[in-house]
PDB file of N, CA and C in Angstrom:
ATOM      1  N   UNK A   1     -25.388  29.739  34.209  1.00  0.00           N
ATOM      2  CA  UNK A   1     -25.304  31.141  33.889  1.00  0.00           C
ATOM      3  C   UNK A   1     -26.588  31.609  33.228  1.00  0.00           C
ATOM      4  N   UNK A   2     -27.164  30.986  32.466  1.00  0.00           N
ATOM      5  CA  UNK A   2     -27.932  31.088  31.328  1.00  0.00           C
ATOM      6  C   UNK A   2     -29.695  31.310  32.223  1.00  0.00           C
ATOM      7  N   UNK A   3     -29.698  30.303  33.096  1.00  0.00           N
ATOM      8  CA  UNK A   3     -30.731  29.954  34.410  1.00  0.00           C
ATOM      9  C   UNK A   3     -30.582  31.764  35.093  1.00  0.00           C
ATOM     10  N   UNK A   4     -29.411  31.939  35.321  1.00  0.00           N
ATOM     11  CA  UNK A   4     -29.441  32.886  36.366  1.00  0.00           C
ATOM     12  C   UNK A   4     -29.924  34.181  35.906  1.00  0.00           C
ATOM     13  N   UNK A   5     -29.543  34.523  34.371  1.00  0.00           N
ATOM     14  CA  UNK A   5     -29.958  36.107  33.668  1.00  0.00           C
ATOM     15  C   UNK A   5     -31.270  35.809  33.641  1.00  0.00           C
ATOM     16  N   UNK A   6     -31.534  34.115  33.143  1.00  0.00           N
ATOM     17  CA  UNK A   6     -33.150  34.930  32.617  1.00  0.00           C
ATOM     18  C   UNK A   6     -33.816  34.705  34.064  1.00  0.00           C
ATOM     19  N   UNK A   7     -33.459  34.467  35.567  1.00  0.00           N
ATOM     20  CA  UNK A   7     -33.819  35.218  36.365  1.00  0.00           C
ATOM     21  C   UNK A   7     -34.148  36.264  36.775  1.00  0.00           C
ATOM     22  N   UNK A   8     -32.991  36.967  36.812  1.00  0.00           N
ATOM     23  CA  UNK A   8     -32.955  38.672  36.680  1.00  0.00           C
ATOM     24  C   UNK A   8     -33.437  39.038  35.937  1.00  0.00           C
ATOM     25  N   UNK A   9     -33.370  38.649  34.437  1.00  0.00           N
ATOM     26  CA  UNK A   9     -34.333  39.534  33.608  1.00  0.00           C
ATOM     27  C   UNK A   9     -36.292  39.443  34.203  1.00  0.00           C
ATOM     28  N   UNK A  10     -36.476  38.355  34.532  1.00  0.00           N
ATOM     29  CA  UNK A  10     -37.858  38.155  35.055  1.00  0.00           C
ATOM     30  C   UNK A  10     -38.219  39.049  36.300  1.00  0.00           C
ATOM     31  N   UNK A  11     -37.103  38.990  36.949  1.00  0.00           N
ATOM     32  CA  UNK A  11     -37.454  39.648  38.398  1.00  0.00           C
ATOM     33  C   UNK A  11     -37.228  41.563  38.357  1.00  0.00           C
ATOM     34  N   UNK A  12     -36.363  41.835  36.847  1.00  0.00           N
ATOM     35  CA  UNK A  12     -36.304  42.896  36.761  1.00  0.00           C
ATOM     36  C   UNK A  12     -37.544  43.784  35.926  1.00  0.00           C
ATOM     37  N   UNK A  13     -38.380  42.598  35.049  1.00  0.00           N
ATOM     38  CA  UNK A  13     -39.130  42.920  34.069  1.00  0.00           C
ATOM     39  C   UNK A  13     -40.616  42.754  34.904  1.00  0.00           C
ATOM     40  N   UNK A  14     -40.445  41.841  36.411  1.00  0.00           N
ATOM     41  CA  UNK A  14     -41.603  42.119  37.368  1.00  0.00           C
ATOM     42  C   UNK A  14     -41.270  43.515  38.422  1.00  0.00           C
ATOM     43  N   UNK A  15     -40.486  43.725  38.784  1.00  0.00           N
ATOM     44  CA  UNK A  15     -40.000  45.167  39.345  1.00  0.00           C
ATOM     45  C   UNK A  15     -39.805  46.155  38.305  1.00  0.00           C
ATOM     46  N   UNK A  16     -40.931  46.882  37.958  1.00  0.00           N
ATOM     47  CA  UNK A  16     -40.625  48.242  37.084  1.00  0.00           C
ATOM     48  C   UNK A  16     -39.591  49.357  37.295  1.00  0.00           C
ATOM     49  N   UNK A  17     -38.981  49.564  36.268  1.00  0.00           N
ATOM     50  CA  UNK A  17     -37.894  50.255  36.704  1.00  0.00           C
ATOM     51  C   UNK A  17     -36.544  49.775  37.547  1.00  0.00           C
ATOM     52  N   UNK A  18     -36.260  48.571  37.345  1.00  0.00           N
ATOM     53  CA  UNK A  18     -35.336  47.448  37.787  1.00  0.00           C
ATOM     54  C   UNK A  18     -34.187  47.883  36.405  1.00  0.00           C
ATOM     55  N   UNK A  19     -35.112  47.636  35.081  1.00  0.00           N
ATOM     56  CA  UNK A  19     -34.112  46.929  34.259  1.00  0.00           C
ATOM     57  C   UNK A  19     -33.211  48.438  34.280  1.00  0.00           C
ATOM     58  N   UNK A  20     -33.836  49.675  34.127  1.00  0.00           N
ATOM     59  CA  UNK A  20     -33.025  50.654  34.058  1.00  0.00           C
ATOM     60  C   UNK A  20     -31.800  50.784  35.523  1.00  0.00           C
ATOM     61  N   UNK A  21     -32.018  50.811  36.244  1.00  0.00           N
ATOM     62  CA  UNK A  21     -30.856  50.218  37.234  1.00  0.00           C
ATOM     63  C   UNK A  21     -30.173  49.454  37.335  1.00  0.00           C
ATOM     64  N   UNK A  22     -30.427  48.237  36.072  1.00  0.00           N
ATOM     65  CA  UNK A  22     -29.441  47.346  36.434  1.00  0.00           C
ATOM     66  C   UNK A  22     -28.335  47.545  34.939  1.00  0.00           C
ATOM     67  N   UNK A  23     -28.561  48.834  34.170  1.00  0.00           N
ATOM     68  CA  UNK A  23     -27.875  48.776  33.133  1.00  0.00           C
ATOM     69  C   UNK A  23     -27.027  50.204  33.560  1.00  0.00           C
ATOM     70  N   UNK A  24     -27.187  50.482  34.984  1.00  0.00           N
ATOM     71  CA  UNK A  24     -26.055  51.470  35.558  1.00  0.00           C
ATOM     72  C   UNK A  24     -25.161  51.040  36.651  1.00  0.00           C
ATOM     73  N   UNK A  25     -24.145  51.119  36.651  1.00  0.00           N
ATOM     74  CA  UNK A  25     -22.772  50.715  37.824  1.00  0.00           C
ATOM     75  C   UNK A  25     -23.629  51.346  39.176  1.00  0.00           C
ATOM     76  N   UNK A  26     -23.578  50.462  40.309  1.00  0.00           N
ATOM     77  CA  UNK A  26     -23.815  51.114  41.517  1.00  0.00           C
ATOM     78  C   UNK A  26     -24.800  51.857  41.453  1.00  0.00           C
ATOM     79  N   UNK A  27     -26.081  52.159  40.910  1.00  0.00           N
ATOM     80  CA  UNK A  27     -26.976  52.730  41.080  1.00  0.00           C
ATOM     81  C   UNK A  27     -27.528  53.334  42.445  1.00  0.00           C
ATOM     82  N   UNK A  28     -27.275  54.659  43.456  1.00  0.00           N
ATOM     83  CA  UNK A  28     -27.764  54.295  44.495  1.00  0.00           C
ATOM     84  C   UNK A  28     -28.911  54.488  44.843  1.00  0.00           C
ATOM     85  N   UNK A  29     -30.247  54.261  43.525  1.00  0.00           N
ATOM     86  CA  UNK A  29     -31.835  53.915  43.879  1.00  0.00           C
ATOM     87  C   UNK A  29     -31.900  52.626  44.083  1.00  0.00           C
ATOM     88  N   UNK A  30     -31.127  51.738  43.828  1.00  0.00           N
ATOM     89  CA  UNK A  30     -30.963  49.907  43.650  1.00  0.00           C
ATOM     90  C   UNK A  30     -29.823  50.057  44.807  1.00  0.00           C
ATOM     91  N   UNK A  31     -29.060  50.427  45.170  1.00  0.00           N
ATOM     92  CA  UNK A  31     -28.529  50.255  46.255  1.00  0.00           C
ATOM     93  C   UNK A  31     -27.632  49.305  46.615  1.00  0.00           C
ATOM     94  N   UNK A  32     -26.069  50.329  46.899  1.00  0.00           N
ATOM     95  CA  UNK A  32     -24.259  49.697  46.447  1.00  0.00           C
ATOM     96  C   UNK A  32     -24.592  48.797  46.819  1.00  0.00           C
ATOM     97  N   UNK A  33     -25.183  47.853  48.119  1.00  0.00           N
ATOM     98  CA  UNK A  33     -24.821  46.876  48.351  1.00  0.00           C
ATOM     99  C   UNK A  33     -25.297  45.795  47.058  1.00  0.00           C
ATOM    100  N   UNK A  34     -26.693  45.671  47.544  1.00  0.00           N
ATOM    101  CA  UNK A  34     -27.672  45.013  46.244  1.00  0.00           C
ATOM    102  C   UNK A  34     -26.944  44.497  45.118  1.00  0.00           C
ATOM    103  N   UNK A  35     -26.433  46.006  43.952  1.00  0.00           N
ATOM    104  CA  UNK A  35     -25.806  45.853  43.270  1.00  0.00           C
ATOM    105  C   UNK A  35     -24.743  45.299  43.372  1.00  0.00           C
ATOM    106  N   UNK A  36     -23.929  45.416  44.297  1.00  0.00           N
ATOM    107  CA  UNK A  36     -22.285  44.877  44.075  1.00  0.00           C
ATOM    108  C   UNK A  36     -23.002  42.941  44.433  1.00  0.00           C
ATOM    109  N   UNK A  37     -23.841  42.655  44.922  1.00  0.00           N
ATOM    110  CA  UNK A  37     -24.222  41.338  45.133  1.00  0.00           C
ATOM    111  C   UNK A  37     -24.819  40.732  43.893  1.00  0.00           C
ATOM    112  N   UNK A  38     -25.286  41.541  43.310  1.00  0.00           N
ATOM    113  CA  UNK A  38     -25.772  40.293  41.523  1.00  0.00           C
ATOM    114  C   UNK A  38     -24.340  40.794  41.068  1.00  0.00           C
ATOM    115  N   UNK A  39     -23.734  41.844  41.081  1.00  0.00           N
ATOM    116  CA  UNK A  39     -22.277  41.119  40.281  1.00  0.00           C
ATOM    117  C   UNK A  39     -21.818  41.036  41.025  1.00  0.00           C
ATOM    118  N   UNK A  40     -21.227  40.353  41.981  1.00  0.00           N
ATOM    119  CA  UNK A  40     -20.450  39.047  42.220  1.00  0.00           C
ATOM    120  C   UNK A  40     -20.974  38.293  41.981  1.00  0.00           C
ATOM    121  N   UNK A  41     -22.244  38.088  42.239  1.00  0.00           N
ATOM    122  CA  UNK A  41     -22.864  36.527  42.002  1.00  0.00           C
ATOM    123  C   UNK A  41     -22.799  36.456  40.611  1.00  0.00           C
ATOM    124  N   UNK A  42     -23.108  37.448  39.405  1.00  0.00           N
ATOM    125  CA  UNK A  42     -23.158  37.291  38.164  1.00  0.00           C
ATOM    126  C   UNK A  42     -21.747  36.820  37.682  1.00  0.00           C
ATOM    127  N   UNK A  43     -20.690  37.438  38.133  1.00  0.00           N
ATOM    128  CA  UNK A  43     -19.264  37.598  38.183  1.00  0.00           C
ATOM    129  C   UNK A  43     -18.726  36.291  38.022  1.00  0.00           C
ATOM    130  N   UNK A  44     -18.962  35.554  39.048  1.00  0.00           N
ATOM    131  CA  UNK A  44     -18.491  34.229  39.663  1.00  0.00           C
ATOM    132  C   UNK A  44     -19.256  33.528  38.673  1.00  0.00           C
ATOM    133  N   UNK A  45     -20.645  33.099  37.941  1.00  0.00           N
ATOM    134  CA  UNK A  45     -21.039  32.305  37.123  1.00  0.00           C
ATOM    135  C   UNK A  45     -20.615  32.684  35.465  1.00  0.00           C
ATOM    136  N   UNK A  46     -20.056  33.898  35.774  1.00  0.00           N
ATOM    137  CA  UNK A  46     -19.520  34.037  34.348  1.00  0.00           C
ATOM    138  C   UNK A  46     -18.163  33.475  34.048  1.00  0.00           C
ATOM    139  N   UNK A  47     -17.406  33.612  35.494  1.00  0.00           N
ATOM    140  CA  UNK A  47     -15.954  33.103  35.180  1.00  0.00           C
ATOM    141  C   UNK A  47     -15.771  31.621  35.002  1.00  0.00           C
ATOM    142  N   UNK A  48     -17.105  30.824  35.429  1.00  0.00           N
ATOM    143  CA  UNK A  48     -17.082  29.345  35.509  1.00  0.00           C
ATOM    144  C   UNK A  48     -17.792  29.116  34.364  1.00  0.00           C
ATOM    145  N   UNK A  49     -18.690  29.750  33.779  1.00  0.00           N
ATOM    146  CA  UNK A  49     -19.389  29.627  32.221  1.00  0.00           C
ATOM    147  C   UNK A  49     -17.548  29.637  30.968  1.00  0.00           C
ATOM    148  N   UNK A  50     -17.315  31.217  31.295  1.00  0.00           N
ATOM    149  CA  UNK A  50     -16.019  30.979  31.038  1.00  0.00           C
ATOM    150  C   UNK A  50     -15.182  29.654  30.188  1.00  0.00           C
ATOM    151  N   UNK A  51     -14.800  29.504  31.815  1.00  0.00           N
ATOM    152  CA  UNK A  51     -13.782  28.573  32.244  1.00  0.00           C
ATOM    153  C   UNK A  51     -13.918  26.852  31.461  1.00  0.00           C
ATOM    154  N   UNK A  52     -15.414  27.039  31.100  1.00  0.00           N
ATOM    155  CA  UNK A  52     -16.143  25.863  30.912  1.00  0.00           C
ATOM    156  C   UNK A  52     -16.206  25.440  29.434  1.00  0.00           C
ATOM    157  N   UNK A  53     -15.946  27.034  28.920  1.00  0.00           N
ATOM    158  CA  UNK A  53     -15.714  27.105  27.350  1.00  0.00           C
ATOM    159  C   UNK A  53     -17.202  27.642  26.577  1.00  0.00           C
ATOM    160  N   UNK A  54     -18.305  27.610  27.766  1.00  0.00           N
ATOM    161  CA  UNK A  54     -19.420  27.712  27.362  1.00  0.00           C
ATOM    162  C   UNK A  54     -20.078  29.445  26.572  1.00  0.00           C
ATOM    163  N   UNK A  55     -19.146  30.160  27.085  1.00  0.00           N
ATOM    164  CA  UNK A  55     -19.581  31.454  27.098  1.00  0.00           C
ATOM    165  C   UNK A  55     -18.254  32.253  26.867  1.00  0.00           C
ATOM    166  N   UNK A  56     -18.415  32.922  25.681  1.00  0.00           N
ATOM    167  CA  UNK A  56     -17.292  33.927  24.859  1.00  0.00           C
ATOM    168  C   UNK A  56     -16.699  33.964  25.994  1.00  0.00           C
ATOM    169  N   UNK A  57     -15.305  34.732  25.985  1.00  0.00           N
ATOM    170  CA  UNK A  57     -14.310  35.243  26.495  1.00  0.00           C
ATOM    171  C   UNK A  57     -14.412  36.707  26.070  1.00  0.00           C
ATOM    172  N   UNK A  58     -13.797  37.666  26.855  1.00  0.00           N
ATOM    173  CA  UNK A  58     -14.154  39.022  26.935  1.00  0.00           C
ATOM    174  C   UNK A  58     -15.408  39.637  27.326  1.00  0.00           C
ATOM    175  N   UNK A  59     -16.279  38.805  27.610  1.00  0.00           N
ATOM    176  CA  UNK A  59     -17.927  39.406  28.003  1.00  0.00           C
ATOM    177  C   UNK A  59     -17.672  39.785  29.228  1.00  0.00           C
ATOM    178  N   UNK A  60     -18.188  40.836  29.930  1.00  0.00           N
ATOM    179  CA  UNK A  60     -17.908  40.764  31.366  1.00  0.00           C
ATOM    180  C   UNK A  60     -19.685  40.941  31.832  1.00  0.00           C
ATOM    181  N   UNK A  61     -19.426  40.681  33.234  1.00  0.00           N
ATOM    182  CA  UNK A  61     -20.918  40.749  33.716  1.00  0.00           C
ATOM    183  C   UNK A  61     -21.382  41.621  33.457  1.00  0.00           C
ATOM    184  N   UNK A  62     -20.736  43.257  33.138  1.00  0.00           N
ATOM    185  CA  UNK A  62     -21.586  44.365  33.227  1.00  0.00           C
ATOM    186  C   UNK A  62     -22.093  44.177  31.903  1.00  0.00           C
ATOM    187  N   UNK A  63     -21.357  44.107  31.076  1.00  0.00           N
ATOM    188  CA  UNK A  63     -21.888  43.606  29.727  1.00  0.00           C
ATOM    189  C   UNK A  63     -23.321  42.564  29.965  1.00  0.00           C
ATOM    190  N   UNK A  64     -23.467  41.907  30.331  1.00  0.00           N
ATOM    191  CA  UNK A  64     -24.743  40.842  30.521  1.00  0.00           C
ATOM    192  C   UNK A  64     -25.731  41.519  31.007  1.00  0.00           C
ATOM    193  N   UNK A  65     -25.285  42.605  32.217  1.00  0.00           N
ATOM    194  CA  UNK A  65     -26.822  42.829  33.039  1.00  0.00           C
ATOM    195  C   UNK A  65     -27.011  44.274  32.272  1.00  0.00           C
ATOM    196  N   UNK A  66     -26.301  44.799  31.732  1.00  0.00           N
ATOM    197  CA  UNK A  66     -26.637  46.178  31.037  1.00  0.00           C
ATOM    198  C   UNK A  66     -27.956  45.708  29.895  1.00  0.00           C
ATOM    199  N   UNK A  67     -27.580  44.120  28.915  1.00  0.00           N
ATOM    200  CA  UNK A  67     -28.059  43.806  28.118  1.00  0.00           C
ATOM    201  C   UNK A  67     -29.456  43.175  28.424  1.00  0.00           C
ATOM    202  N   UNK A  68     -29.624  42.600  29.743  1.00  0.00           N
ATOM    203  CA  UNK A  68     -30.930  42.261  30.704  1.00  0.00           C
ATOM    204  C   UNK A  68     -31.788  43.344  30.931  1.00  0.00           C
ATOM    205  N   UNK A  69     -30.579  44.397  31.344  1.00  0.00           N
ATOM    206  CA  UNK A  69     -31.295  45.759  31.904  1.00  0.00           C
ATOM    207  C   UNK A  69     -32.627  46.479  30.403  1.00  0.00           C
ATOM    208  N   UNK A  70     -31.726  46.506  29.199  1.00  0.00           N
ATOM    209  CA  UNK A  70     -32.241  47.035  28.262  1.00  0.00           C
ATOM    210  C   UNK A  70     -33.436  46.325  27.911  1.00  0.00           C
ATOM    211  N   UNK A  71     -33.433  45.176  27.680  1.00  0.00           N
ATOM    212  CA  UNK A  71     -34.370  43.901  27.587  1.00  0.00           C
ATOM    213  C   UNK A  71     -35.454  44.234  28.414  1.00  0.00           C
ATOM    214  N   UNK A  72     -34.696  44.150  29.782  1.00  0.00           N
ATOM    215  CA  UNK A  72     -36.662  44.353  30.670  1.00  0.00           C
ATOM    216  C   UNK A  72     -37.151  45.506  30.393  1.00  0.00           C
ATOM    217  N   UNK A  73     -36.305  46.775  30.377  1.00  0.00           N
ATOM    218  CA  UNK A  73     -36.662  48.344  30.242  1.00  0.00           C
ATOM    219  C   UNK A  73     -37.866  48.228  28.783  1.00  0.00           C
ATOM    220  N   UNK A  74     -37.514  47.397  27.873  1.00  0.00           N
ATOM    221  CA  UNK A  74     -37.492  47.645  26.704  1.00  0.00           C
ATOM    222  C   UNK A  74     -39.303  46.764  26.896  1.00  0.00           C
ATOM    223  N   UNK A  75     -39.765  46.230  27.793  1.00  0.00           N
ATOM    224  CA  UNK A  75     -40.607  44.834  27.389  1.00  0.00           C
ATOM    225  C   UNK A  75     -41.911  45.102  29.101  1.00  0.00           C
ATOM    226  N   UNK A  76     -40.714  45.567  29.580  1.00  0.00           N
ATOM    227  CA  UNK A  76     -41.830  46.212  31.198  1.00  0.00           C
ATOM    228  C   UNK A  76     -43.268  47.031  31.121  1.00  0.00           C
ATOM    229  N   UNK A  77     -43.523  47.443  29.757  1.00  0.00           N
ATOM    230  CA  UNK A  77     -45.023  47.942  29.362  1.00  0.00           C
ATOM    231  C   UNK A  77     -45.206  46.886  28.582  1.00  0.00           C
ATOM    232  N   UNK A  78     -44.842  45.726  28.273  1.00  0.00           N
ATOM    233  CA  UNK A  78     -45.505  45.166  26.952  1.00  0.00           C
ATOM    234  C   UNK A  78     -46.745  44.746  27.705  1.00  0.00           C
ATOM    235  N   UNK A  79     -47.569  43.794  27.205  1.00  0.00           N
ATOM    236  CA  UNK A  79     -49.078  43.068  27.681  1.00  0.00           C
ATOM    237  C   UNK A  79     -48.583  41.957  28.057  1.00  0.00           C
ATOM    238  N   UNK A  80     -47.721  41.480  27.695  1.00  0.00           N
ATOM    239  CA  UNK A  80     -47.085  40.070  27.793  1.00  0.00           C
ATOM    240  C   UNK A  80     -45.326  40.251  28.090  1.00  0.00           C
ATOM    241  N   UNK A  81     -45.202  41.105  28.822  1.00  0.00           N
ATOM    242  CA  UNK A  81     -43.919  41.404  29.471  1.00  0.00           C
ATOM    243  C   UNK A  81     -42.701  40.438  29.201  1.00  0.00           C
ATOM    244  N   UNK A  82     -43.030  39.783  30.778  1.00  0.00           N
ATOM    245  CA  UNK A  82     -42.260  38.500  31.086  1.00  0.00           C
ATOM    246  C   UNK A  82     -41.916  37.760  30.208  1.00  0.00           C
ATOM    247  N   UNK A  83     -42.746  37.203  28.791  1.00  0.00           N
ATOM    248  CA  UNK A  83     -42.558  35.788  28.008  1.00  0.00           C
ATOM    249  C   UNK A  83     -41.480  36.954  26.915  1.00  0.00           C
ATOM    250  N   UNK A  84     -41.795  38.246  26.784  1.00  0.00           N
ATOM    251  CA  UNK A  84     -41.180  39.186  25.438  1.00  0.00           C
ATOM    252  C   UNK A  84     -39.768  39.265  25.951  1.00  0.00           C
ATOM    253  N   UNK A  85     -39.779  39.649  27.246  1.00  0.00           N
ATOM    254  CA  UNK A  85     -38.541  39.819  27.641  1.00  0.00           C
ATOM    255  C   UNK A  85     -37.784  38.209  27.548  1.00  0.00           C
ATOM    256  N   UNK A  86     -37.826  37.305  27.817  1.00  0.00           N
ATOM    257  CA  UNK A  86     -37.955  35.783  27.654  1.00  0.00           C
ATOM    258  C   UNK A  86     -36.987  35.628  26.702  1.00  0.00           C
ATOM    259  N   UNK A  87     -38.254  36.008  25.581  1.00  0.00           N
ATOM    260  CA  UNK A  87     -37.469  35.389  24.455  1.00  0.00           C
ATOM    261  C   UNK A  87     -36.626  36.264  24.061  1.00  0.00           C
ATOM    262  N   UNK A  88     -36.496  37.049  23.733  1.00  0.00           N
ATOM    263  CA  UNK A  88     -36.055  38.533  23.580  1.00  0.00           C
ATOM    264  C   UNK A  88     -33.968  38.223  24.081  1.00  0.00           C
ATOM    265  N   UNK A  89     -34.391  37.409  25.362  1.00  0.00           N
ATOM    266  CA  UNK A  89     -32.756  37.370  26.195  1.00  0.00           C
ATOM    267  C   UNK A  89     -32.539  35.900  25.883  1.00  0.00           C
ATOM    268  N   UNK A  90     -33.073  35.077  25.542  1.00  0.00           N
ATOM    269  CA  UNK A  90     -32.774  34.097  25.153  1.00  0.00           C
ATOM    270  C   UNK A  90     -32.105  34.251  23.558  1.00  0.00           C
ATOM    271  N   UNK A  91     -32.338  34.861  22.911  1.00  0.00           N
ATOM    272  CA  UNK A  91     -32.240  35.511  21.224  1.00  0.00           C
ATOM    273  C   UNK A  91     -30.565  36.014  21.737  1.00  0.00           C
ATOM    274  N   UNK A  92     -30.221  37.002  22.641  1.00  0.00           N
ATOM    275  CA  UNK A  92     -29.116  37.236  22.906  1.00  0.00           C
ATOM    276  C   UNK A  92     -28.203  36.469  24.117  1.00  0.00           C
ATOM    277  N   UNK A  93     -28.684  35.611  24.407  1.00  0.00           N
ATOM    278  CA  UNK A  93     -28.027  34.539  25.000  1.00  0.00           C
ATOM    279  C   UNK A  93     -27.193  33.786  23.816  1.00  0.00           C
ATOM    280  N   UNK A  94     -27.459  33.561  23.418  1.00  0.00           N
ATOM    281  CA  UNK A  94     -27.423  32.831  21.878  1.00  0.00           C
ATOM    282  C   UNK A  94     -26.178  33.191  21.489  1.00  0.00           C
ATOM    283  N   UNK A  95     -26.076  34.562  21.354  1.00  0.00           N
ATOM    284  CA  UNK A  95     -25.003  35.271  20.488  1.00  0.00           C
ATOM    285  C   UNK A  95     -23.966  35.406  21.375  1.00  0.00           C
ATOM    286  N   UNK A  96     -23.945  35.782  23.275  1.00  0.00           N
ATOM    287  CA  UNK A  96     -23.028  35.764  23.852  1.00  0.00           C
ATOM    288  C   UNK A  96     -22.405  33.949  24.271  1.00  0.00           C
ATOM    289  N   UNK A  97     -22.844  33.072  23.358  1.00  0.00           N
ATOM    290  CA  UNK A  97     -22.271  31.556  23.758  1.00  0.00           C
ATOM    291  C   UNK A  97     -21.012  31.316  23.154  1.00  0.00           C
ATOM    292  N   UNK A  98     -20.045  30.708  23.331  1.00  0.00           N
ATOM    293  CA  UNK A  98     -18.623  30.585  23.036  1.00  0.00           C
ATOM    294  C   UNK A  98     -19.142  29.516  21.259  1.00  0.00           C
ATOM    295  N   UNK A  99     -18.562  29.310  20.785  1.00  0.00           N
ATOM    296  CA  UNK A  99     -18.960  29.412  19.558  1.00  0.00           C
ATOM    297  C   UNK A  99     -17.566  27.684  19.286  1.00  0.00           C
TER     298      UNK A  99
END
């Protein structure tokens, strides 16, 4: 699970204007399909993170990629983007882990 956000966060924080689309339902500049495909795929690694004990209960995916979304939005002008956004979702990885 953990592998897969700070994917997206990388690929959203190298596509400008990603992270703000991915912290809206169905966006159609990002496009229904697109979107409905990282959540399921997000969906499905959350219910097995879940399941696993690894990752709170009650988080849902939109919750995760809204929090990616803000992250890259937040780090997509920095000078050092990619590593800010990085750590930045790793810092809140942290806090969404089952405890």
């Amino acid at each position: 699970m953990t592998t897969w956000l700070h994917a997206v966060g990388a690929h959203a924080v190298a596509n400008r204007g990603l992270g703000a689309s991915l912290m809206r339902d169905g966006d159609p500049a990002l496009g229904e399909t697109c979107h409905d495909m990282i959540t399921k795929a997000g969906d499905a690694l959350l219910a097995r993170a879940q399941a696993a004990g690894t990752m709170r209960a009650g988080i849902t995916i939109t919750h995760l990629l809204k929090l990616v979304g803000a992250i890259a939005l937040a780090t997509e002008q920095d000078a050092d983007g990619p590593a800010e956004a990085d750590l930045l979702l790793a810092i809140a990885i942290d806090g969404v882990r089952a405890r």
